[in-house]
Protein backbone atom coordinates (compact mmCIF):
# COMPACT_ATOMS: atom_id res chain seq x y z
CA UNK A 1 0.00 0.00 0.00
CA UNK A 2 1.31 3.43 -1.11
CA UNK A 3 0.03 6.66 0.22
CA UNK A 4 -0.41 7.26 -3.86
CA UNK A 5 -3.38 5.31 -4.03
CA UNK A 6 -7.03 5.57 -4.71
CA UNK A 7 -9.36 2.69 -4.09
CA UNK A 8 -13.04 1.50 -5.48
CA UNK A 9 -14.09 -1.38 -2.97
CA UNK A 10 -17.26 -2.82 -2.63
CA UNK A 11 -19.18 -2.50 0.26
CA UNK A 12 -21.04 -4.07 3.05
CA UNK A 13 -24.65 -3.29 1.29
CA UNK A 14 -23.26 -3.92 -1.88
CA UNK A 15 -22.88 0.01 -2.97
CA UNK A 16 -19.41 0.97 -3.97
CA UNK A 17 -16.41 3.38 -1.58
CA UNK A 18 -14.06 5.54 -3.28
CA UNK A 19 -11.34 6.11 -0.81
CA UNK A 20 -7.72 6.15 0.19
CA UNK A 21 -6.47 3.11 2.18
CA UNK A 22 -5.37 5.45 4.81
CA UNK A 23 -8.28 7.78 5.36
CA UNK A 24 -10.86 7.82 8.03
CA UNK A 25 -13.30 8.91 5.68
CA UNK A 26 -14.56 7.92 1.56
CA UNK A 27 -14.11 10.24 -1.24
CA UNK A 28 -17.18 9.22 -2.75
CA UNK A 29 -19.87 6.86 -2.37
CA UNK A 30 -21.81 5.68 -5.03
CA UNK A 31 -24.43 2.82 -6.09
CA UNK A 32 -22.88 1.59 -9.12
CA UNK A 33 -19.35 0.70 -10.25
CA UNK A 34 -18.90 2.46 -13.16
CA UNK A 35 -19.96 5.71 -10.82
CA UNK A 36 -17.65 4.64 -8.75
CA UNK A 37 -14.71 4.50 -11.47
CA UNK A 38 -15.85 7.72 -13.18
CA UNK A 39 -15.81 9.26 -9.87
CA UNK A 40 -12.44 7.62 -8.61
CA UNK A 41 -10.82 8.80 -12.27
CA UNK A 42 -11.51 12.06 -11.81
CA UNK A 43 -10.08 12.41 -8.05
CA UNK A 44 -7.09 10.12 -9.64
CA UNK A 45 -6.00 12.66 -12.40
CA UNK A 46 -6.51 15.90 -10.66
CA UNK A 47 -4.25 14.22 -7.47
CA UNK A 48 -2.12 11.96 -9.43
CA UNK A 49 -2.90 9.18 -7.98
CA UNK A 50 -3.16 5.20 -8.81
CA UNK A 51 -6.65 4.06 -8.84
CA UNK A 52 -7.35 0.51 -7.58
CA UNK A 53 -10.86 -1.18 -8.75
CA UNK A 54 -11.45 -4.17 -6.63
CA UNK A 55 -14.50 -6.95 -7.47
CA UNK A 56 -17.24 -7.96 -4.81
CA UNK A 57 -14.20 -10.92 -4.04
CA UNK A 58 -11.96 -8.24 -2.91
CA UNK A 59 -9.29 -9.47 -6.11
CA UNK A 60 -7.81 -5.90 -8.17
CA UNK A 61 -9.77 -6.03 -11.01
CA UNK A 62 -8.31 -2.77 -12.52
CA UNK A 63 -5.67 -0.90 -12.36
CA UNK A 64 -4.62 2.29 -13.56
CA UNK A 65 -1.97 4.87 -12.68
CA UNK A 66 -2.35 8.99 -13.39
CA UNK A 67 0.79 10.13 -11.81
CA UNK A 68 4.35 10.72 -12.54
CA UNK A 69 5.27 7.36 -14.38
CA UNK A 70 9.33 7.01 -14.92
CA UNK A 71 9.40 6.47 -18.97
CA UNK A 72 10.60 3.34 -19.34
CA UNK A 73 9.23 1.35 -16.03
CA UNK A 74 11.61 0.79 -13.81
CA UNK A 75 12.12 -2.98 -12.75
């Protein structure tokens, strides 16, 4: 976990969290998914930050980064 990160997690009711692993409180909180990502991609460009979709298993379903990527990856 990097303090770089944005999350969309499922949760308890089924509804989807937009937050940072390390905050107290969501971003955003919205019924669907792809609210969820819209919302999360947004937050992710203007903060450049990596945004983290997880499924209703928990598994990172996608992945996608908005910040300062080294040109080629480093490995």
């Amino acid at each position: 976990m990097t303090s770089k990160q944005l999350r969309v997690s499922p949760d308890k009711n089924g509804d989807r969290r937009v937050h940072k692993p390390w905050a107290t409180r969501d971003s955003a909180h919205t019924e669907t998914k792809q609210e969820a990502i819209e919302t999360a991609r947004q937050i992710a460009k203007n903060q450049w930050l990596e945004m983290l979709v997880q499924n209703l298993d928990g598994k990172i379903w996608f992945r996608n980064s908005y910040g300062n990527d080294p040109f080629p990856p480093e490995n």
